[in-house]
Every structure is written in structure tokens, then in C-alpha cells.
Protein backbone atom coordinates (compact mmCIF):
# COMPACT_ATOMS: atom_id res chain seq x y z
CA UNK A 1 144.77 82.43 88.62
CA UNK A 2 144.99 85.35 91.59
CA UNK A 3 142.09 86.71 89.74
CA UNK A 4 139.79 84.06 89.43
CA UNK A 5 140.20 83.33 93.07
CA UNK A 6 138.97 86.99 93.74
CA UNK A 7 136.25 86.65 91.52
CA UNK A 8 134.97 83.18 93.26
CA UNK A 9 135.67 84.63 96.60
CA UNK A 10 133.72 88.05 95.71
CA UNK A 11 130.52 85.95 94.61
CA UNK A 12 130.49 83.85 97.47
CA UNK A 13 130.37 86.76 100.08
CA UNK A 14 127.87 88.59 97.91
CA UNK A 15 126.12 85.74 97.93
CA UNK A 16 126.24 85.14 101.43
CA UNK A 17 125.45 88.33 102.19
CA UNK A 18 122.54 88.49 99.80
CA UNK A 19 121.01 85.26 101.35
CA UNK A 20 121.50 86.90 105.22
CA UNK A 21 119.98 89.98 103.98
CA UNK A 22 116.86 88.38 103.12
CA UNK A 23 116.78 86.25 105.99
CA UNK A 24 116.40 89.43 108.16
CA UNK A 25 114.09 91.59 105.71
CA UNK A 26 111.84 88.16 106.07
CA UNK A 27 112.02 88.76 109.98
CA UNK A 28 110.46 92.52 109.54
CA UNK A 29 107.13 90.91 109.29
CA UNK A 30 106.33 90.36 112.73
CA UNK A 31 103.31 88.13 114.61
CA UNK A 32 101.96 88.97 117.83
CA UNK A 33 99.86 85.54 118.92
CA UNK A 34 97.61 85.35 122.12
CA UNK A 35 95.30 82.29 123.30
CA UNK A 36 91.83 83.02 124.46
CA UNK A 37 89.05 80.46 126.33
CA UNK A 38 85.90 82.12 125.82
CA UNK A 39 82.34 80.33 127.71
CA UNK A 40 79.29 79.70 125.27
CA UNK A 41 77.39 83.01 124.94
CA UNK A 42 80.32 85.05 126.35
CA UNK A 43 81.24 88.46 125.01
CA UNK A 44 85.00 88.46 125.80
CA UNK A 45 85.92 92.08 124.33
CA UNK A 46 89.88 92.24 123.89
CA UNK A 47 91.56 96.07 124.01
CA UNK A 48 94.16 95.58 121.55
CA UNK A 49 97.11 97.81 120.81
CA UNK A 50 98.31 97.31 117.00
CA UNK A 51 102.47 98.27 117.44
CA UNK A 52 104.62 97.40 114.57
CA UNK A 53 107.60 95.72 115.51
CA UNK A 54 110.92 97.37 117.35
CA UNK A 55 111.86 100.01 115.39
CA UNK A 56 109.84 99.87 113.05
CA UNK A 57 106.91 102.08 111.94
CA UNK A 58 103.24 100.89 109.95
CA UNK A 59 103.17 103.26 107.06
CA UNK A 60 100.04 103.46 104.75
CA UNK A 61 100.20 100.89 101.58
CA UNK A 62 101.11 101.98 98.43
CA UNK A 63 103.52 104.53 100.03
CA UNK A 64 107.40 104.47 98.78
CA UNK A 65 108.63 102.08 101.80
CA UNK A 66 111.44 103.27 103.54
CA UNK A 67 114.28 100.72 105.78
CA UNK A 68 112.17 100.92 109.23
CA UNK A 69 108.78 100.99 107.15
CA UNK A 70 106.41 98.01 107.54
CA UNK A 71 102.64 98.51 105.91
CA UNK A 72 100.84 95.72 107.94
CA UNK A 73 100.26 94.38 111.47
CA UNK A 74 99.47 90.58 112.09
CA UNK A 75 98.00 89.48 114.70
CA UNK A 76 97.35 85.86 115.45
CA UNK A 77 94.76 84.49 118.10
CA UNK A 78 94.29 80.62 119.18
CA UNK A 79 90.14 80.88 120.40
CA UNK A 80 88.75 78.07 122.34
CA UNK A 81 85.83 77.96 124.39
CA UNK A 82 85.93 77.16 128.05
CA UNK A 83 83.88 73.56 127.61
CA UNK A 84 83.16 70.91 125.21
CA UNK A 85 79.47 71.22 123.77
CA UNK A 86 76.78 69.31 122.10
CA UNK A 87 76.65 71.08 118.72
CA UNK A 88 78.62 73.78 117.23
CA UNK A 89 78.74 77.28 118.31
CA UNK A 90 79.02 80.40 116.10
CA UNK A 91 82.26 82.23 116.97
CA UNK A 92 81.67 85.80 115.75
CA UNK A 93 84.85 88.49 115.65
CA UNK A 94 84.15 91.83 115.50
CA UNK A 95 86.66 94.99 115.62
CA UNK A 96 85.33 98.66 116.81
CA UNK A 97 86.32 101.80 118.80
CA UNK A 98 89.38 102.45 116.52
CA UNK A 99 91.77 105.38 117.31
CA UNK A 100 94.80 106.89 116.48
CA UNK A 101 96.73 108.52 119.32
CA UNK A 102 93.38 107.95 121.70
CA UNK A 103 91.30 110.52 118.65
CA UNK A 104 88.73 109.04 116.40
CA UNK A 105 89.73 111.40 113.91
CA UNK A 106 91.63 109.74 111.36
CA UNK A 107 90.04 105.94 112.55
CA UNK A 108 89.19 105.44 109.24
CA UNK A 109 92.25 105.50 107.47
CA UNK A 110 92.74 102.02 109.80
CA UNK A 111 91.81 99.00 107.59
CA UNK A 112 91.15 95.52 109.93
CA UNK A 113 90.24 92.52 108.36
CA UNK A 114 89.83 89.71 110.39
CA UNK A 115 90.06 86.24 108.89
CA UNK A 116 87.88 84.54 109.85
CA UNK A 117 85.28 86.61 111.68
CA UNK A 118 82.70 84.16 111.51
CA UNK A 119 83.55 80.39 112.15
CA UNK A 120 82.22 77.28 113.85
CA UNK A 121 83.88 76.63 117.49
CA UNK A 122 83.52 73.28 119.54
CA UNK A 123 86.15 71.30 121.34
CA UNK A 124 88.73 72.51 118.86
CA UNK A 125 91.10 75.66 118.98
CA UNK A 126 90.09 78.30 115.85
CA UNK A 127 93.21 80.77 114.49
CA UNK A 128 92.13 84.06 114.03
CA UNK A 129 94.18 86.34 112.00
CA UNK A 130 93.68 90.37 112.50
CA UNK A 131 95.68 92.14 109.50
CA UNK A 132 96.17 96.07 110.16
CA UNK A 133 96.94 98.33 107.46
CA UNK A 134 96.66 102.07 106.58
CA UNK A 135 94.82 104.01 103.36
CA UNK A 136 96.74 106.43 101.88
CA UNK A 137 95.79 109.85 103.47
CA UNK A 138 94.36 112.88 101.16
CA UNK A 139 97.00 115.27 102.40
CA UNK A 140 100.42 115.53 104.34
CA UNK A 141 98.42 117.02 107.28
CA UNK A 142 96.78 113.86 107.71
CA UNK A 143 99.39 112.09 107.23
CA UNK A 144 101.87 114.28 109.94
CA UNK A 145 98.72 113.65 112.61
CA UNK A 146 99.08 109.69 111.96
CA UNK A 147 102.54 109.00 111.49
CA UNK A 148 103.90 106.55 113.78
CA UNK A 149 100.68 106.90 115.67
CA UNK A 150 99.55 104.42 118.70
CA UNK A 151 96.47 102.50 116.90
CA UNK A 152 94.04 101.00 119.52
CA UNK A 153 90.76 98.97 119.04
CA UNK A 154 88.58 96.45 120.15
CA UNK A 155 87.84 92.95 119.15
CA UNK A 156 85.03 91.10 120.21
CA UNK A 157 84.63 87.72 120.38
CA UNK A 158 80.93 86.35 120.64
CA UNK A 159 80.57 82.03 120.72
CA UNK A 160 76.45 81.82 120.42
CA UNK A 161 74.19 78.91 119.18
């Protein structure tokens, strides 16, 4: 009977611990959100610095990931423009002037897709998503000169007719 108990007892905390486990793995994932008013035919250029979350470092994808590893960077944005107009405006997102550690070097290895980078804007707010990920580098030099390095860029954000 002694046993049994030990048994049922030993499932629930592995089960319990299974379930908290997973509930802070799903935290690792991190958002970073912003709201921006942008005026029809404004450029409103945003620097952005891509950091993974605390202690944790954005490794290329299809690397073996490691505890403190992450291999993407969300970013959210809530765009709406400064007044109500008569039609629809064209909100164009663009992303440029990438570096690692302030060097243009390796900016290629940096993969943004923004979703979506062309939409229709009026009195509404639009979500913008900017996903940042890393390619695999060719060699370990590359990828000792990237490593946990501080990934700028810039986003644009045109609203036109």
C-alpha cells in the first residue's frame, strides 16, 4: 500500500513539475510591443535595437539550442496615423542599416521579415510584427565575431496615398 502511495505521489510531482517547466520554457519567447502615430506622408524612421530577452542569447536557426539560447526576436508594433482620412493610406515598412556590434560586416547573416510590410491604414490601429533571426554562419570565425552580438537597424514606416 506504502508503495503505491509513492508511486502516485512520484507522478504527481513529476507531473507538476513537468507542467511548470513548460510554463517557463513558453515564457523564453519574449515580445517587445511599441505604439506609433505616424501623419499621412510621414517618414517616421524607428532605430531599433533587436536584444533577446534577460539572459538569454539569439543564436542562428538550425544550431543545437542550448538552455539560454533563443533563435528569434519578436517585435510587435500598434501603427496609427495621427488623423482620420478620406480614403485609405498605404502603410509601407521597411527595415535597413543592419549591424552587428555597430559593423556591417556580418549584416547579412540578420534575417527581418516584417509582417505585414505593406497594409492599408485609416482610422484603425495596424499590428506589425518584426521577426529577427540569424543564418547559420560558414565558419566559427564568423560565428565568434557575432555571438551574442548587439543587432541594430532601422524600420521605416511610410503612410502615402
Amino acid at each position: 500500500m506504502i508503495k503505491k502511495l509513492v508511486i502516485v505521489a512520484l507522478a504527481v510531482v513529476a507531473f507538476g513539475g513537468t507542467m511548470s517547466a513548460y510554463a517557463w520554457w513558453d515564457t523564453l519567447e519574449e515580445t517587445q510591443s511599441e505604439t506609433l502615430t505616424i501623419g499621412e506622408g510621414t517618414n517616421l524612421i524607428l532605430e531599433v535595437n533587436a536584444t533577446a530577452p534577460a539572459g538569454k542569447v539569439l543564436v542562428p536557426s538550425g544550431v543545437i539550442m542550448g538552455i539560454n539560447d533563443v533563435n528569434e526576436i519578436v517585435l510587435s508594433y500598434d501603427i496609427n496615423l495621427s488623423k482620420e482620412t478620406q480614403s485609405d493610406l498605404t502603410l509601407n515598412i521597411n527595415a535597413s542599416n543592419v549591424l552587428i556590434d555597430g559593423a556591417a560586416d556580418y549584416a547579412s547573416l540578420v534575417n527581418i521579415v516584417i509582417s505585414p510590410s505593406t497594409t492599408n491604414i485609416n482610422n484603425g490601429v495596424v499590428t506589425v510584427t518584426v521577426t529577427i533571426t540569424l543564418s547559420e554562419p560558414t565558419t566559427l570565425e564568423i560565428y565568434e565575431a557575432i555571438f551574442d552580438g548587439n543587432i541594430t537597424f532601422d524600420l521605416t514606416f511610410v503612410a502615402t496615398q
